[in-house]
PDB file of N, CA and C in Angstrom:
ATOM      1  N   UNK A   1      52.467 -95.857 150.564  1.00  0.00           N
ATOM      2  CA  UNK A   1      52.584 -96.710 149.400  1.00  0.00           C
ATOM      3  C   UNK A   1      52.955 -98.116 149.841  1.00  0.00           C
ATOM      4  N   UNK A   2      52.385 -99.133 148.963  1.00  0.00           N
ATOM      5  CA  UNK A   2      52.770-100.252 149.663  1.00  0.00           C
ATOM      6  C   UNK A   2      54.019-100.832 148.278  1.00  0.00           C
ATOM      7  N   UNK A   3      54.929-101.807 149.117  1.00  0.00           N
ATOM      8  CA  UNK A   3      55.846-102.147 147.466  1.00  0.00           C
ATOM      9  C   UNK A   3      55.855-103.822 147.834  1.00  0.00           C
ATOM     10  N   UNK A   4      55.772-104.320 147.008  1.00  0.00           N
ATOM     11  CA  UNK A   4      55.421-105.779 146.574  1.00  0.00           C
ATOM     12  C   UNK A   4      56.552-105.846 145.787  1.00  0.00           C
ATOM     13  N   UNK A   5      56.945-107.196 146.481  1.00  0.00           N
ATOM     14  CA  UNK A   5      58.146-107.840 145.815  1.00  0.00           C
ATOM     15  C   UNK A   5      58.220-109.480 146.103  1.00  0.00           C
ATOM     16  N   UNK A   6      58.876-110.101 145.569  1.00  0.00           N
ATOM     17  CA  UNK A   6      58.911-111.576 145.125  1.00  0.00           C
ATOM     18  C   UNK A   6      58.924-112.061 146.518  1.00  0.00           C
ATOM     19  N   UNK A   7      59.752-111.763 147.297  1.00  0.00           N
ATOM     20  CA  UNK A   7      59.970-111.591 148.924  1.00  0.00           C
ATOM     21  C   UNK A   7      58.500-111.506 149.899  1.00  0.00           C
ATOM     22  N   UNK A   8      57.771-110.412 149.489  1.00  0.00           N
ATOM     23  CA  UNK A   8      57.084-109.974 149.883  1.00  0.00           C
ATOM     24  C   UNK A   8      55.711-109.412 148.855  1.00  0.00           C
ATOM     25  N   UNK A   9      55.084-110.717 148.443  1.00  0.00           N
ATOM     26  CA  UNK A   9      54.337-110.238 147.887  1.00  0.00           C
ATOM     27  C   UNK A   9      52.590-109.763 147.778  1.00  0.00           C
ATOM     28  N   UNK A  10      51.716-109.232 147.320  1.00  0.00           N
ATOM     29  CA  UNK A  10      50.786-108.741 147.615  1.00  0.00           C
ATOM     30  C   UNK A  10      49.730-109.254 147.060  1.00  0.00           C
ATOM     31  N   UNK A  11      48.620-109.919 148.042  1.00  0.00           N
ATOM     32  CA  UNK A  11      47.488-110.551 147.346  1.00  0.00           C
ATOM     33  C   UNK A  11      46.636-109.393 146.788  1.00  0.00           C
ATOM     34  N   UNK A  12      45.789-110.412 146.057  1.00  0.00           N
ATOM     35  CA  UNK A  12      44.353-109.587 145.186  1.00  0.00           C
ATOM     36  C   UNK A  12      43.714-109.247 146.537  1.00  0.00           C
ATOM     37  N   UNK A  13      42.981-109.923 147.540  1.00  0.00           N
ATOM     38  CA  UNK A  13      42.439-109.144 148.913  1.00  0.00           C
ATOM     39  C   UNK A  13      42.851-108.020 149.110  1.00  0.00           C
ATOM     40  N   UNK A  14      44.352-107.647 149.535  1.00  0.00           N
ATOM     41  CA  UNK A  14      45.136-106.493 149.426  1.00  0.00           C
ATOM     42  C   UNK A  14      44.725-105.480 148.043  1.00  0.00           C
ATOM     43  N   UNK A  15      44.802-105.720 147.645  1.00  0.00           N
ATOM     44  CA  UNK A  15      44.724-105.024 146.001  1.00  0.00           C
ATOM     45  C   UNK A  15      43.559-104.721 145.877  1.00  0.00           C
ATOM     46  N   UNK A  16      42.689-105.055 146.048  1.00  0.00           N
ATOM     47  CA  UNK A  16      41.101-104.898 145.873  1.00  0.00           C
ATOM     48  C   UNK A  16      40.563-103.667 147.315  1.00  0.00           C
ATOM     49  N   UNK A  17      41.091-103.565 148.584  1.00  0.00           N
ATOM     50  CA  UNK A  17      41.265-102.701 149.552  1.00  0.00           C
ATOM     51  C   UNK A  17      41.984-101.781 149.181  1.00  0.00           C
ATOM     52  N   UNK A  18      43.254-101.537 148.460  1.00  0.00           N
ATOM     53  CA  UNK A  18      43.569-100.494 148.120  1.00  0.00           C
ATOM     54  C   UNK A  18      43.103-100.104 146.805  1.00  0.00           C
ATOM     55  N   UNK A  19      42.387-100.718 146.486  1.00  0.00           N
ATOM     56  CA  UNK A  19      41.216 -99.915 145.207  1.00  0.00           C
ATOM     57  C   UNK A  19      39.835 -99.158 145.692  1.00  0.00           C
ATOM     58  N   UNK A  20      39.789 -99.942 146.473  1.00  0.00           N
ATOM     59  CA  UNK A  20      37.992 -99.336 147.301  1.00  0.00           C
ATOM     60  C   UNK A  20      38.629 -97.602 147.739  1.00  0.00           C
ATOM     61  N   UNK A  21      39.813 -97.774 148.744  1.00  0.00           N
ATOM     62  CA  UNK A  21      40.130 -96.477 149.373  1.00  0.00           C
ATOM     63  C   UNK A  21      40.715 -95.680 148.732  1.00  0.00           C
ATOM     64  N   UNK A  22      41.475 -95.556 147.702  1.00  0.00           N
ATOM     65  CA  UNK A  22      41.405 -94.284 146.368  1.00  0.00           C
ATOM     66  C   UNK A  22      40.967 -94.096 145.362  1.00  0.00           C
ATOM     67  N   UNK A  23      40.523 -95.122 144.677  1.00  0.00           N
ATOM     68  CA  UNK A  23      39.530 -94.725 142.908  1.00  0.00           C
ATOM     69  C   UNK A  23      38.590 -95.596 142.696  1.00  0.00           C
ATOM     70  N   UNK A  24      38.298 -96.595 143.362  1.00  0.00           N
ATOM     71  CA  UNK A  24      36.896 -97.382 143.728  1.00  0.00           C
ATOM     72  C   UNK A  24      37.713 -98.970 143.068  1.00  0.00           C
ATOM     73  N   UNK A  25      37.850 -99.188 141.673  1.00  0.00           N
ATOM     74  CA  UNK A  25      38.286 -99.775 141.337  1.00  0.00           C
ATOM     75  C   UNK A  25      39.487-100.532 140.563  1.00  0.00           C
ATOM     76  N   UNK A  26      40.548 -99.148 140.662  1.00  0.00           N
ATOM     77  CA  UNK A  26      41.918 -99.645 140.012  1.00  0.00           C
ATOM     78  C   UNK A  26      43.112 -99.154 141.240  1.00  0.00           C
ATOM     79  N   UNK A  27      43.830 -99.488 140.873  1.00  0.00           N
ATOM     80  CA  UNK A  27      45.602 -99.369 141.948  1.00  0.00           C
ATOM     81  C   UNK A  27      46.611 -98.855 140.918  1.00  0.00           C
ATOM     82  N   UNK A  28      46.923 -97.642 141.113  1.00  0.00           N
ATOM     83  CA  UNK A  28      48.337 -97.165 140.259  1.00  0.00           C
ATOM     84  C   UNK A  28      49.357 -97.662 140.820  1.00  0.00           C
ATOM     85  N   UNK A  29      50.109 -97.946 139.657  1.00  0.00           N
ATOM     86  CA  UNK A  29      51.516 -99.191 140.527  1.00  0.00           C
ATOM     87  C   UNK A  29      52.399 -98.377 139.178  1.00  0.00           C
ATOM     88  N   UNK A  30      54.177 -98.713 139.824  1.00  0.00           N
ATOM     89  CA  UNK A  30      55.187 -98.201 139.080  1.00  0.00           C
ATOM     90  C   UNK A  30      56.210 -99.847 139.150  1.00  0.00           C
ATOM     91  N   UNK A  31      56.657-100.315 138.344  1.00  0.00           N
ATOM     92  CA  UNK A  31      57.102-101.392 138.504  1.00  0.00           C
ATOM     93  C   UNK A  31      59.051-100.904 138.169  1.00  0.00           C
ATOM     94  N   UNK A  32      59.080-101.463 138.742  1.00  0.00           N
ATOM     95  CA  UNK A  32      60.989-101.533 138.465  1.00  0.00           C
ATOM     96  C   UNK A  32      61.601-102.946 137.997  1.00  0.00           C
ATOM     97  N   UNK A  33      61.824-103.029 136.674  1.00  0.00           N
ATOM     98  CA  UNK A  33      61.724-103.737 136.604  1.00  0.00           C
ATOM     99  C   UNK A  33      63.081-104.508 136.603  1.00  0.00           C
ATOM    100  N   UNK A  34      64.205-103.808 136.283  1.00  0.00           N
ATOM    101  CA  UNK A  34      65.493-104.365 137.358  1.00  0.00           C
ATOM    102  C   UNK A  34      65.337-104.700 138.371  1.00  0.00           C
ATOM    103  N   UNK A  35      65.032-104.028 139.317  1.00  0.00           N
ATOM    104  CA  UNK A  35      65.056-104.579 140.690  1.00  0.00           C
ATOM    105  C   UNK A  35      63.951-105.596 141.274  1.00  0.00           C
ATOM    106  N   UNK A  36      62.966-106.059 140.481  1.00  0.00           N
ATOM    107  CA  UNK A  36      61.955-106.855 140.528  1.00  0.00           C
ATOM    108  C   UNK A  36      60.611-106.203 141.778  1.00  0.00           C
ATOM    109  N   UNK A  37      60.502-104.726 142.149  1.00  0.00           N
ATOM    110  CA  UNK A  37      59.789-103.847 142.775  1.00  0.00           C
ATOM    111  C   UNK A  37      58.235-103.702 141.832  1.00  0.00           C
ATOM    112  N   UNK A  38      57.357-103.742 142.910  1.00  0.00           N
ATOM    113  CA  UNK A  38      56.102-102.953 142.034  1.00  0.00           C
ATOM    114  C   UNK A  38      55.746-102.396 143.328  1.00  0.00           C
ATOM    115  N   UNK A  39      55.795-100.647 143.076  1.00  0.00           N
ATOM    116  CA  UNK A  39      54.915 -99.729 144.220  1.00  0.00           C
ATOM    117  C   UNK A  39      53.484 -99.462 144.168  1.00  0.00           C
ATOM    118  N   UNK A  40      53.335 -99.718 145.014  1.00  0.00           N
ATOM    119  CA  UNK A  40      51.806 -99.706 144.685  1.00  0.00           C
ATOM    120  C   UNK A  40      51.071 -98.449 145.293  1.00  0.00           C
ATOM    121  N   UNK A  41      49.563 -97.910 145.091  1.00  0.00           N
ATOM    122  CA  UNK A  41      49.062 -97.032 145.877  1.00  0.00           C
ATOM    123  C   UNK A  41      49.570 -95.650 146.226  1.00  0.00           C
ATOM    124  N   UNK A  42      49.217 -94.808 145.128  1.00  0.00           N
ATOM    125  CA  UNK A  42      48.984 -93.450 144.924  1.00  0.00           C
ATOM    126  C   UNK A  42      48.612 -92.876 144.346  1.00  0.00           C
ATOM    127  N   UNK A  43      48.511 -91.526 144.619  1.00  0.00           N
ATOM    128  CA  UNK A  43      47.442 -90.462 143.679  1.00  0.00           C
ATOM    129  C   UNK A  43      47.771 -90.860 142.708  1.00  0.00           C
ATOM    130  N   UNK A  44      48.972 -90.396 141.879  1.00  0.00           N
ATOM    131  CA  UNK A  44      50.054 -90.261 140.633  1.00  0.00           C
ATOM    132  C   UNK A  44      51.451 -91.064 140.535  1.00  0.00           C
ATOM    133  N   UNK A  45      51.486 -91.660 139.400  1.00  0.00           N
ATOM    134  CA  UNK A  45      52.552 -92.338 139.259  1.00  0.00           C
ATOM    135  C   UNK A  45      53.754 -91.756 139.451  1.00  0.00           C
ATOM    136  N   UNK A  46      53.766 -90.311 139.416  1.00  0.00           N
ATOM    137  CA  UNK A  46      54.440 -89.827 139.202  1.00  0.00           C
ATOM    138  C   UNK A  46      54.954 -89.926 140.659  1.00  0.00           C
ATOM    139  N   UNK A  47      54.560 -89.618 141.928  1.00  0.00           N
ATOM    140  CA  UNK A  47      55.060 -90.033 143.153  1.00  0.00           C
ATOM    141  C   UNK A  47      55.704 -91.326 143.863  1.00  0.00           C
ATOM    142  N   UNK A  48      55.241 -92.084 142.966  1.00  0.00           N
ATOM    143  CA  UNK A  48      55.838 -93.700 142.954  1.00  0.00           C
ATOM    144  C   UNK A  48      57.001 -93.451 142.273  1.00  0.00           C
ATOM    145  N   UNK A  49      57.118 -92.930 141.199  1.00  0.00           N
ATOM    146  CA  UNK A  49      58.423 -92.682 140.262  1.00  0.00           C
ATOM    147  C   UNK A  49      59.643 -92.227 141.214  1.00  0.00           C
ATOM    148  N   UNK A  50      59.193 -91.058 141.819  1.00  0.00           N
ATOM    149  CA  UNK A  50      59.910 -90.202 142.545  1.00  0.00           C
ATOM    150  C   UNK A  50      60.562 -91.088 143.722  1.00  0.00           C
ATOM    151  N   UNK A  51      59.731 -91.590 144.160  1.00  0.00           N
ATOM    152  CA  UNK A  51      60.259 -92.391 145.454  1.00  0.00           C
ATOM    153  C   UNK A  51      61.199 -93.179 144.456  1.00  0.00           C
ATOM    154  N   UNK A  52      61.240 -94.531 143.992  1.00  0.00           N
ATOM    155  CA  UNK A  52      61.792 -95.156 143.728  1.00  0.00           C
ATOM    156  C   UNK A  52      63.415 -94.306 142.661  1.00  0.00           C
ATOM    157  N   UNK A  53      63.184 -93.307 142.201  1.00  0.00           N
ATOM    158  CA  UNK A  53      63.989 -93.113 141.609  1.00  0.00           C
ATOM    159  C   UNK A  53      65.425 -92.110 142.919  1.00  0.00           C
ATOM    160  N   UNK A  54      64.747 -91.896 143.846  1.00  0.00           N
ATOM    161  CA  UNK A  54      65.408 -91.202 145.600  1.00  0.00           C
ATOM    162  C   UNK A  54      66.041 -92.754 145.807  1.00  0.00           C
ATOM    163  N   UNK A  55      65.719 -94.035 145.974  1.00  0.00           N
ATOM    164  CA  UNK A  55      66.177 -94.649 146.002  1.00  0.00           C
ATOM    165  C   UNK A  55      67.165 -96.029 145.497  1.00  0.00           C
ATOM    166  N   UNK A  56      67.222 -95.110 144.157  1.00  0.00           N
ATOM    167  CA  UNK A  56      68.577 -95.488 143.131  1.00  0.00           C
ATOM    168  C   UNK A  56      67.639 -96.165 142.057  1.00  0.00           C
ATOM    169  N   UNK A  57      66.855 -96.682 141.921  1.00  0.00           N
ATOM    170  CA  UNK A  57      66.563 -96.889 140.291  1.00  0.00           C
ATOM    171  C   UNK A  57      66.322 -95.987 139.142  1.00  0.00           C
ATOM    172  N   UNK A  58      66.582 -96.838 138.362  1.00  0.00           N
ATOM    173  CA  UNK A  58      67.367 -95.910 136.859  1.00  0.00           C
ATOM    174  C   UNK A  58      65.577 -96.223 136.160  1.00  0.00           C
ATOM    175  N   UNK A  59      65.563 -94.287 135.776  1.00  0.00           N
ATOM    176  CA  UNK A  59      64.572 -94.188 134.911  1.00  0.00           C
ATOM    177  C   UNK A  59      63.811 -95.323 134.029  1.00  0.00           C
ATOM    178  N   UNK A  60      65.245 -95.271 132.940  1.00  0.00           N
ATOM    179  CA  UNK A  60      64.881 -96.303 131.690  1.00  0.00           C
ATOM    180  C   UNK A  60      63.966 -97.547 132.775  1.00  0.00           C
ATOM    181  N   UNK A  61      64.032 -98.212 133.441  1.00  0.00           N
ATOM    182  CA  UNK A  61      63.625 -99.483 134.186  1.00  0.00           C
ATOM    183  C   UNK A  61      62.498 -99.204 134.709  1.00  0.00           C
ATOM    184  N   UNK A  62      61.756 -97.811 134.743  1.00  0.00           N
ATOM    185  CA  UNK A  62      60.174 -98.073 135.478  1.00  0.00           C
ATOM    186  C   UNK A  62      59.205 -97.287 134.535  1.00  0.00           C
ATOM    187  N   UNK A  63      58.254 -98.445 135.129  1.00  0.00           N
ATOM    188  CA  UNK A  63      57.309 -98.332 133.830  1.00  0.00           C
ATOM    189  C   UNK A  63      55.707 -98.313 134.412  1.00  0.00           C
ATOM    190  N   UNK A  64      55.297 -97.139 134.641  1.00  0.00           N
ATOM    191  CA  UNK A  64      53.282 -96.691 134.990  1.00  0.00           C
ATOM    192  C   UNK A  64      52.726 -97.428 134.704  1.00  0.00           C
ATOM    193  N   UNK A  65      51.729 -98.303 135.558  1.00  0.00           N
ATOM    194  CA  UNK A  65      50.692 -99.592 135.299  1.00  0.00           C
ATOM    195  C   UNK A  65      49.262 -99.252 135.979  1.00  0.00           C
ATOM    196  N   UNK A  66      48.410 -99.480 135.656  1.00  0.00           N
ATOM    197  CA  UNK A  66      47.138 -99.532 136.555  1.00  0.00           C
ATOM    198  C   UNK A  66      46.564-101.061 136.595  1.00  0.00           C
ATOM    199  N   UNK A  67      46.581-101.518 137.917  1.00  0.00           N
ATOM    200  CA  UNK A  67      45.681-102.521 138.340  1.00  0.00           C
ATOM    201  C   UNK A  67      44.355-102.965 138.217  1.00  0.00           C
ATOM    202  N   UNK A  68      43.099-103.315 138.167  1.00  0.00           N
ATOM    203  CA  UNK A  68      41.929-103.811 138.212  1.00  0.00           C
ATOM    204  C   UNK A  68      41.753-104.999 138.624  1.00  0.00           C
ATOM    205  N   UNK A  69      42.020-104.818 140.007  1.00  0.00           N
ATOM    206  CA  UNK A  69      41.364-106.382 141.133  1.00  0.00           C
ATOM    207  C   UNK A  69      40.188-107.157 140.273  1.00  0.00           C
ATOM    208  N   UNK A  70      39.262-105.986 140.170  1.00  0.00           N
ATOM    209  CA  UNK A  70      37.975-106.610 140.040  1.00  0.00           C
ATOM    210  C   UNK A  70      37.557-107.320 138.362  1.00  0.00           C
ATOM    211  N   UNK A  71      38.514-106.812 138.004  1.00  0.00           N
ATOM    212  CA  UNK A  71      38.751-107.762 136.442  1.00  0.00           C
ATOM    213  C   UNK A  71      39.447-109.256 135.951  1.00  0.00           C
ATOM    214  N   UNK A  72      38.768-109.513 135.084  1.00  0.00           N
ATOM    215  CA  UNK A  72      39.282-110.764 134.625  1.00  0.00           C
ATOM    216  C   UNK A  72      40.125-110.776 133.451  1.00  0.00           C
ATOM    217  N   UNK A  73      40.997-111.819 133.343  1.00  0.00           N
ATOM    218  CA  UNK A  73      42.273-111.968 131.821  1.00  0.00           C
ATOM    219  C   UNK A  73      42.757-111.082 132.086  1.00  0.00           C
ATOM    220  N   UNK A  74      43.350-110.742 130.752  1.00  0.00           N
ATOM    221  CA  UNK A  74      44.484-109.195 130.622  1.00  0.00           C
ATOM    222  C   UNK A  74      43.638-108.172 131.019  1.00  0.00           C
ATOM    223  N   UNK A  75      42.258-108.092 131.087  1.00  0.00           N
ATOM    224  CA  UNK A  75      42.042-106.653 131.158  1.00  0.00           C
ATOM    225  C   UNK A  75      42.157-105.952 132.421  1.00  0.00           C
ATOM    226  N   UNK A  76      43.035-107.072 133.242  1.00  0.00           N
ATOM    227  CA  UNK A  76      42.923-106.148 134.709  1.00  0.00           C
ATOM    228  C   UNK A  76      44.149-105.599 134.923  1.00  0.00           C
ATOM    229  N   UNK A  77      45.236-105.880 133.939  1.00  0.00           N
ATOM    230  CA  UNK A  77      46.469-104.808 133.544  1.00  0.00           C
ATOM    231  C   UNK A  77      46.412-104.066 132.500  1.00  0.00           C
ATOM    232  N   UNK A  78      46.615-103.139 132.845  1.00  0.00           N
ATOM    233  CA  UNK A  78      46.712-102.091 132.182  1.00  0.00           C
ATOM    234  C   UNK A  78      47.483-100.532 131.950  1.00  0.00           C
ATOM    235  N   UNK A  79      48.407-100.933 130.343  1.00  0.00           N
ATOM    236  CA  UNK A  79      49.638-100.233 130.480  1.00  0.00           C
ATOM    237  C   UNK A  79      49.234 -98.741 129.851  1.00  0.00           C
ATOM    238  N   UNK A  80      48.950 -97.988 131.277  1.00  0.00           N
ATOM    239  CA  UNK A  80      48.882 -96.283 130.494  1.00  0.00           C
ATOM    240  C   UNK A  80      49.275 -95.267 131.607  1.00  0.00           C
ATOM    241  N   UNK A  81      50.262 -94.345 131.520  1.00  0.00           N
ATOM    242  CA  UNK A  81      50.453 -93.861 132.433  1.00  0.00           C
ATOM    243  C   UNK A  81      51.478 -92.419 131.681  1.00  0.00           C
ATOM    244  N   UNK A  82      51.612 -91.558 132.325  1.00  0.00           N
ATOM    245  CA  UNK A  82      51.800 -90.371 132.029  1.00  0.00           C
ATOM    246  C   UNK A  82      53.569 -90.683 131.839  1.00  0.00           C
ATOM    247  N   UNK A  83      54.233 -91.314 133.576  1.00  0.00           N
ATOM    248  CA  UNK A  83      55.406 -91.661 133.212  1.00  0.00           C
ATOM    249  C   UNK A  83      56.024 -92.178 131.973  1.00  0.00           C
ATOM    250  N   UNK A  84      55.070 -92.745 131.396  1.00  0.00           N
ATOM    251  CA  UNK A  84      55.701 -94.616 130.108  1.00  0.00           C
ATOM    252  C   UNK A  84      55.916 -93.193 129.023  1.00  0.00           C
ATOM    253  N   UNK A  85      55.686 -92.574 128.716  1.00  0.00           N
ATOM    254  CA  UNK A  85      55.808 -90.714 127.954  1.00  0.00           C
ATOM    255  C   UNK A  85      57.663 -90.504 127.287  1.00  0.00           C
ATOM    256  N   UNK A  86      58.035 -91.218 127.239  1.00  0.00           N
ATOM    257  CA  UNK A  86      59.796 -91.078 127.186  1.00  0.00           C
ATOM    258  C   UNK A  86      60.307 -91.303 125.433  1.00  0.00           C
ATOM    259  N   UNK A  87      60.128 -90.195 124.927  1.00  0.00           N
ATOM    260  CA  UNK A  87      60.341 -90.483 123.431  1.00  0.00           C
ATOM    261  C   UNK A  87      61.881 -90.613 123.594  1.00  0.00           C
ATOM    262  N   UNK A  88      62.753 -89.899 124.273  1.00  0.00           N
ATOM    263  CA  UNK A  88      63.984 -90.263 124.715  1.00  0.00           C
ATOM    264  C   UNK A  88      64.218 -91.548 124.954  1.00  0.00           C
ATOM    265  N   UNK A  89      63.511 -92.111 125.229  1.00  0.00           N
ATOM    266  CA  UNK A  89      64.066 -93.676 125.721  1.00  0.00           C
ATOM    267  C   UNK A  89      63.412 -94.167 124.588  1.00  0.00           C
ATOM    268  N   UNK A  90      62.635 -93.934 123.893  1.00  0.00           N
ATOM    269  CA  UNK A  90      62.083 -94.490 122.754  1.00  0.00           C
ATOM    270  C   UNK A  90      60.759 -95.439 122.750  1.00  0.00           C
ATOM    271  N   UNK A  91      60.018 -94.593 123.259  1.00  0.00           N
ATOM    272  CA  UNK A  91      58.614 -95.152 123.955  1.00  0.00           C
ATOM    273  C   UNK A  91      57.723 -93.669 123.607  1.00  0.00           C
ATOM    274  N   UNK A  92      56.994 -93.401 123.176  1.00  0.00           N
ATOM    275  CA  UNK A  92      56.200 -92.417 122.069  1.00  0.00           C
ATOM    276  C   UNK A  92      54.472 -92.451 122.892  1.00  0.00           C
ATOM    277  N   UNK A  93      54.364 -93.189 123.704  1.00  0.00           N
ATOM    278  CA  UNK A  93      52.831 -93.203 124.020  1.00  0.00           C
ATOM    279  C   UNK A  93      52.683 -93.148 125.363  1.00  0.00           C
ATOM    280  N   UNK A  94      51.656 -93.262 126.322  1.00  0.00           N
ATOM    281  CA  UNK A  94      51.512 -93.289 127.565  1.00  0.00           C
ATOM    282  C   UNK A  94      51.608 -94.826 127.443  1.00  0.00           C
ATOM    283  N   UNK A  95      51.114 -95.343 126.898  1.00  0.00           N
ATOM    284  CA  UNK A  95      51.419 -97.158 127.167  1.00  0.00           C
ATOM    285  C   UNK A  95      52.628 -97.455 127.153  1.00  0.00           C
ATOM    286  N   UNK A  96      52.837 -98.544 126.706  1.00  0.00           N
ATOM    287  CA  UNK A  96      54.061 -99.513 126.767  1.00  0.00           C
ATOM    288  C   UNK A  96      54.368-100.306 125.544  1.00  0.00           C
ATOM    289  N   UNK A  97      55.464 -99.283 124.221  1.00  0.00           N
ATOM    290  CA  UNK A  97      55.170 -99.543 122.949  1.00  0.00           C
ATOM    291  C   UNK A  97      56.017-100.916 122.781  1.00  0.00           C
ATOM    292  N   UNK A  98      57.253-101.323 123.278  1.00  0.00           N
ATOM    293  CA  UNK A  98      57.617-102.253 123.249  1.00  0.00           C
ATOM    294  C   UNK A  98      57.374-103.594 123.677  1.00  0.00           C
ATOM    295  N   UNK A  99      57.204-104.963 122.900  1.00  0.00           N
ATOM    296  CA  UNK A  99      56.196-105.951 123.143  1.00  0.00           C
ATOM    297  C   UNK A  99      57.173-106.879 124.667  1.00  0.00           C
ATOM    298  N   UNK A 100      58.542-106.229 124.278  1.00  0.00           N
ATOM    299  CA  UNK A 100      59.501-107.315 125.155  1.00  0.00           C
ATOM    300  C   UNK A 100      58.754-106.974 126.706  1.00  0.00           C
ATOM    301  N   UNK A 101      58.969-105.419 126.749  1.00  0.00           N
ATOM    302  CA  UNK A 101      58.764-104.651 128.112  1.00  0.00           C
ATOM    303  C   UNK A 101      57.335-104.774 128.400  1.00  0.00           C
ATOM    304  N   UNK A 102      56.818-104.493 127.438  1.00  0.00           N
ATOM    305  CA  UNK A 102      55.121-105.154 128.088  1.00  0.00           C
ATOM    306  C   UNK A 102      55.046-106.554 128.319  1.00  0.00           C
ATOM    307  N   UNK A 103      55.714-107.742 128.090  1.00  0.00           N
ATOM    308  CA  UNK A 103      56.027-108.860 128.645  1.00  0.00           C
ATOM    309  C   UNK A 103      56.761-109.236 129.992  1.00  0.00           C
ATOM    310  N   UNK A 104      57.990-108.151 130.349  1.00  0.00           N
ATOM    311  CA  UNK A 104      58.741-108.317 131.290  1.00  0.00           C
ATOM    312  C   UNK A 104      58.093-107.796 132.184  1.00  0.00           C
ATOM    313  N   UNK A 105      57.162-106.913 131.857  1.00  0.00           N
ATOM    314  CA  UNK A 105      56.072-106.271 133.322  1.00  0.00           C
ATOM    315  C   UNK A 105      55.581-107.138 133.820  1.00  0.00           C
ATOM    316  N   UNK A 106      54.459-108.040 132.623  1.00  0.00           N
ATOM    317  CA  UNK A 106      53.278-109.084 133.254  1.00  0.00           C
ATOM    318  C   UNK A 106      53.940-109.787 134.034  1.00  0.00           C
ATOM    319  N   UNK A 107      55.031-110.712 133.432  1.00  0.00           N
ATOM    320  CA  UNK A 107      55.941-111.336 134.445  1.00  0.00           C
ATOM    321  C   UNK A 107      56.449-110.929 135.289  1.00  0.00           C
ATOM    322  N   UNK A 108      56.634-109.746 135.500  1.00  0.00           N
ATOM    323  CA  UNK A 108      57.159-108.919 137.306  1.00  0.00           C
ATOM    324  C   UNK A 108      55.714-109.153 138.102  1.00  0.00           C
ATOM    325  N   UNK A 109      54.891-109.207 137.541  1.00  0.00           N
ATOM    326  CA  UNK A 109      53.314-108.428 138.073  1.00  0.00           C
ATOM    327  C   UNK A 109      52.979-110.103 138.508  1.00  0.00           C
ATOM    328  N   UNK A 110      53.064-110.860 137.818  1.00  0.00           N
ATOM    329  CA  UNK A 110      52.943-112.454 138.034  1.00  0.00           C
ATOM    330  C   UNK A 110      53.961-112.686 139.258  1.00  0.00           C
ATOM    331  N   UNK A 111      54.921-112.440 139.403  1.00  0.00           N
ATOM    332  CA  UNK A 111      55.425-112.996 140.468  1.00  0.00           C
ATOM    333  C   UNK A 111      55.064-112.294 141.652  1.00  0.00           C
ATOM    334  N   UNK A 112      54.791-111.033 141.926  1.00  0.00           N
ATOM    335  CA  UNK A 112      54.725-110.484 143.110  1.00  0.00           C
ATOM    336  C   UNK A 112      53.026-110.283 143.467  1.00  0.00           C
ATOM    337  N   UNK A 113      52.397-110.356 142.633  1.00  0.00           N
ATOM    338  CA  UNK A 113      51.138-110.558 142.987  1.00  0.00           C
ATOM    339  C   UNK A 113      50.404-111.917 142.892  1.00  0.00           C
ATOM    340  N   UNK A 114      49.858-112.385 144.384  1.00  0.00           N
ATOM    341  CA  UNK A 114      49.429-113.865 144.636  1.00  0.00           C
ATOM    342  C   UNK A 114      47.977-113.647 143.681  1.00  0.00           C
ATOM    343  N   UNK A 115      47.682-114.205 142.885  1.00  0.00           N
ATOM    344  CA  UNK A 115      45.883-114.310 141.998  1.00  0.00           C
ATOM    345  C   UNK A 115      45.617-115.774 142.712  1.00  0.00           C
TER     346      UNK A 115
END
């Protein structure tokens, strides 16, 4: 998995290579969004989850994204993922029902990824 952070962040070149070598054209990413983390590159979000949550981040804070290098505007984010599932936390869909948190993503996703 690769993890992109403000520090260390990950171009579209990058992003577009790890789309060719698992689903042709998208990147499953788990973003943390306390800690300003986006993991990138795996089968299932759910393994990105796992890692990051072994290494101390708190549930409520990560949130399932899929990438599209090869897209233009918003449509190359895209909030659906099995994790975002948390009627407990008060999120009812695979997306991302809250407008704040679907904002605080793009802006995680803006800083750590060079466009």
């Amino acid at each position: 998995m690769r993890r992109a952070t403000k520090a260390d962040p990950v171009s579209m070149d990058e992003l577009r290579q790890l789309a060719e070598r698992r689903f042709g054209d998208m990147v499953k990413a788990v973003v943390d969004l306390r800690r300003g983390i986006l993991l990138l590159d795996a089968e299932l979000h759910a393994d990105q989850e796992a890692e990051l949550l072994a290494e101390g981040s708190a549930q409520g804070d990560l949130w399932g994204i899929n990438l599209y290098p090869a897209a233009d505007g918003a449509d190359w984010l895209e909030f659906d993922s099995m994790i975002n599932l948390r009627p407990s936390f008060g999120n009812r869909s695979r997306g991302v029902d809250e407008p704040a948190t679907r904002e605080a993503i793009i802006a995680l996703v803006d800083r750590v990824v060079r466009r």
